[in-house]
Protein backbone atom coordinates (compact mmCIF):
# COMPACT_ATOMS: atom_id res chain seq x y z
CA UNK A 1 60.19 -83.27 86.48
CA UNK A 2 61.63 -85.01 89.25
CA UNK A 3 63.08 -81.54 90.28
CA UNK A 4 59.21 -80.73 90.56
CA UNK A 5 58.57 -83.75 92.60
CA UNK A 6 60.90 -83.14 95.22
CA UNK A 7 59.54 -79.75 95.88
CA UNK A 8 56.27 -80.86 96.60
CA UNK A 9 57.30 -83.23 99.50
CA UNK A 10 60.03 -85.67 97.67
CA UNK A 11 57.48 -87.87 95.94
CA UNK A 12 55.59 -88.72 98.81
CA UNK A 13 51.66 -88.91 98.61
CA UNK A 14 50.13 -86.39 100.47
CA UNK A 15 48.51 -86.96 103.68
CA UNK A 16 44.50 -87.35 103.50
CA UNK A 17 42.24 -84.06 103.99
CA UNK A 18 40.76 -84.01 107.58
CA UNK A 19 37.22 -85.28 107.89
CA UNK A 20 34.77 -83.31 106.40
CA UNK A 21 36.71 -81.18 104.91
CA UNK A 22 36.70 -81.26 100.48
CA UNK A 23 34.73 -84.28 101.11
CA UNK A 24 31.94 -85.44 98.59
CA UNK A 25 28.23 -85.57 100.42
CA UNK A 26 27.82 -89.23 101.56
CA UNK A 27 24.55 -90.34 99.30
CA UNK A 28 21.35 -90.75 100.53
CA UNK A 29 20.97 -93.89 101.48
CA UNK A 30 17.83 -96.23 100.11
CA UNK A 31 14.50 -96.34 101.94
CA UNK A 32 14.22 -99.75 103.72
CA UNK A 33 11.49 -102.43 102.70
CA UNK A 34 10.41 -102.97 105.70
CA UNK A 35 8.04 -105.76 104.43
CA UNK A 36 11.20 -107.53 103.54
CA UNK A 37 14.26 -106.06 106.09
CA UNK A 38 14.47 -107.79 109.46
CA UNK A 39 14.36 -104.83 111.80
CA UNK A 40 17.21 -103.92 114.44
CA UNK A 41 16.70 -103.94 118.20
CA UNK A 42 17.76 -100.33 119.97
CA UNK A 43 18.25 -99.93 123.03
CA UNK A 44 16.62 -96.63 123.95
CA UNK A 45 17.53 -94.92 127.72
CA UNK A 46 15.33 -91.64 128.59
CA UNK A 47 16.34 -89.20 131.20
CA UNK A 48 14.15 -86.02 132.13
CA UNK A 49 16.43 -83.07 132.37
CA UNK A 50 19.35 -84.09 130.46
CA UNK A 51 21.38 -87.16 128.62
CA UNK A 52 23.28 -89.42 130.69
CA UNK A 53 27.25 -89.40 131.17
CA UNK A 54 29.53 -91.95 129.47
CA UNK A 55 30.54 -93.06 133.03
CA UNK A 56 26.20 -94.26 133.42
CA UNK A 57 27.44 -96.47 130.54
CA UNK A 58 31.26 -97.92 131.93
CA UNK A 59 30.18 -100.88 132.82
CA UNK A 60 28.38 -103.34 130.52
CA UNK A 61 25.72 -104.26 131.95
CA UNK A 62 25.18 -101.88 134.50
CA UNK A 63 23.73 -99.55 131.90
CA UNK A 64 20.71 -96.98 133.18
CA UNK A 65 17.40 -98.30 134.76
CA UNK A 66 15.32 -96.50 132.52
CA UNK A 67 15.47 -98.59 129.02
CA UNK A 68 13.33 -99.15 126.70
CA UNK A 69 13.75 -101.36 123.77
CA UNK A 70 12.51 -100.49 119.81
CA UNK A 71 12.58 -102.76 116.96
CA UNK A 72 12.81 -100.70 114.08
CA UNK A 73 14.64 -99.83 111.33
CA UNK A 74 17.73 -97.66 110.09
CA UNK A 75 15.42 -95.24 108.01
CA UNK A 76 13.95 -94.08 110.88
CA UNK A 77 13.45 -90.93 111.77
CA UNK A 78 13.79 -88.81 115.05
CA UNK A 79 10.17 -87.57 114.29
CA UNK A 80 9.91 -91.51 114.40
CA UNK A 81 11.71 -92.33 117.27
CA UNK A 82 9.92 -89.11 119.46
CA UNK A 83 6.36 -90.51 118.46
CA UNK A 84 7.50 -94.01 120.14
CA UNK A 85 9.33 -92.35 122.87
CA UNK A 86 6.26 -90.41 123.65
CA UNK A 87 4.23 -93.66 123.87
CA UNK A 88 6.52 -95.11 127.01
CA UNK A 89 7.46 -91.69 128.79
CA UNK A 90 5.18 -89.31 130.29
CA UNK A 91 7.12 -86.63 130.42
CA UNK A 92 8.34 -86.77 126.53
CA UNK A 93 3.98 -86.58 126.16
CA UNK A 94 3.66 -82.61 127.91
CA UNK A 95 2.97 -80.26 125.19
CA UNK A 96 5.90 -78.48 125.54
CA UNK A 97 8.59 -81.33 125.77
CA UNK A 98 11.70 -81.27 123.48
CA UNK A 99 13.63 -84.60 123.36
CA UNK A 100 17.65 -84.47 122.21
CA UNK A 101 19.13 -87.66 120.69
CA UNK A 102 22.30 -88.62 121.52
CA UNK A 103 24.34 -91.95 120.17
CA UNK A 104 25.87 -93.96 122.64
CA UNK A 105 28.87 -95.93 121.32
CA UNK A 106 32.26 -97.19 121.92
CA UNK A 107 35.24 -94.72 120.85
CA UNK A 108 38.85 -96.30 120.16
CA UNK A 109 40.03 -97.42 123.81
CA UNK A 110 36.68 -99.63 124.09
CA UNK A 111 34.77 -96.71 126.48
CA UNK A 112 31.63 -95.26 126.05
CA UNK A 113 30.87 -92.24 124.26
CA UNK A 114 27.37 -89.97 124.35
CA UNK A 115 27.35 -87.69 120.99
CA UNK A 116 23.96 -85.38 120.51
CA UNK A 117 22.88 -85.97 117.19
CA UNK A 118 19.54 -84.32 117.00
CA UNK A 119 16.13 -82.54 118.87
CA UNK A 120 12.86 -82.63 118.21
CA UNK A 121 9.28 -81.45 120.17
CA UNK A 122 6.81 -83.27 121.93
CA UNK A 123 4.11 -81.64 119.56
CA UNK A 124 5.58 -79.48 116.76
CA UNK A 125 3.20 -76.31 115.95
CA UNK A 126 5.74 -76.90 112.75
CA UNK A 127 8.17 -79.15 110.60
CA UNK A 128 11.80 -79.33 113.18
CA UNK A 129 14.82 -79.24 111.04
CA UNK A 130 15.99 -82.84 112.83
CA UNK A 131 12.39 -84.53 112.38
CA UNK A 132 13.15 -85.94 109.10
CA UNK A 133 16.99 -86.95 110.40
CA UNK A 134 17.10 -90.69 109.79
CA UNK A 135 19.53 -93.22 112.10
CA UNK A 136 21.19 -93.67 108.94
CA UNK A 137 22.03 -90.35 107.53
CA UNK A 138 23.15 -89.54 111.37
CA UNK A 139 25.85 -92.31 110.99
CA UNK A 140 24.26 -94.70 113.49
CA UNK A 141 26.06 -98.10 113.36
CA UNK A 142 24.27 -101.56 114.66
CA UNK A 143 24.79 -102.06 118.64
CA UNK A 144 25.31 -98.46 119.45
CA UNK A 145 22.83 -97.30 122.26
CA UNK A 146 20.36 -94.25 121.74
CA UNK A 147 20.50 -92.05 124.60
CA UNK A 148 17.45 -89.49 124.97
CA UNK A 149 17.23 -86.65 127.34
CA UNK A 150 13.63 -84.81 127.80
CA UNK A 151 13.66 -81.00 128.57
């Protein structure tokens, strides 16, 4: 047995399987009673024509102009999210608009990172794939930013 051992790698535990990869599905998390559940502030930042660059969010503070903040919860959805977008932004209103979600948060050295998480239209003729996407099954954490560019 112990000859068997030190084969596989001396005894040692193995090293963890890369992310994603053999990995159970996370559960789907609860609905929130939102009679009941304080809601979170987001920070929301639009830009027509694309998402912002992590250097528009270097320096606290200094973040883009164009914010607009959302109390809401973490079931929300992008469908959500483009409905109260839509209510602030002209151009996320033109028939035609699609909106991409991005999550801006802070990576391991303490910078800024933008990470597209999802698109949806203005006016779907029908259901998006991403409309139902809520904050939480996207992995969004309390005090990132949401970053949305409008096409």
């Amino acid at each position: 047995m112990a000859e068997a051992a030190r084969r596989q790698g001396g005894g040692r535990p193995l090293p963890p399987p890369p992310r994603g990869v053999n990995q159970p599905p996370r559960p789907k998390a609860e609905p929130v009673d939102r009679e009941k559940t304080c809601p979170l502030l987001l920070r929301v930042f639009t830009k027509s024509g694309g998402h912002h660059t992590n250097e528009d969010y270097a320096v606290r503070g200094k973040e883009p102009k164009d914010e607009v903040q959302i109390y809401t919860w973490k079931d929300a959805t992008l469908r959500e999210l483009t409905d109260l977008v839509k209510e602030v932004s002209v151009a996320a209103r033109r028939r035609n608009a699609r909106l991409s979600f991005a999550f801006v948060y802070p990576d391991k050295q303490g910078r800024f990172s933008v990470r597209e998480v999802g698109q949806t239209m203005s006016y779907p003729n029908r259901k998006q794939p991403d409309d139902s996407k809520t904050l939480s099954d996207l992995r969004f954490e309390i005090g990132d930013y949401l970053d949305v560019a409008i096409y």
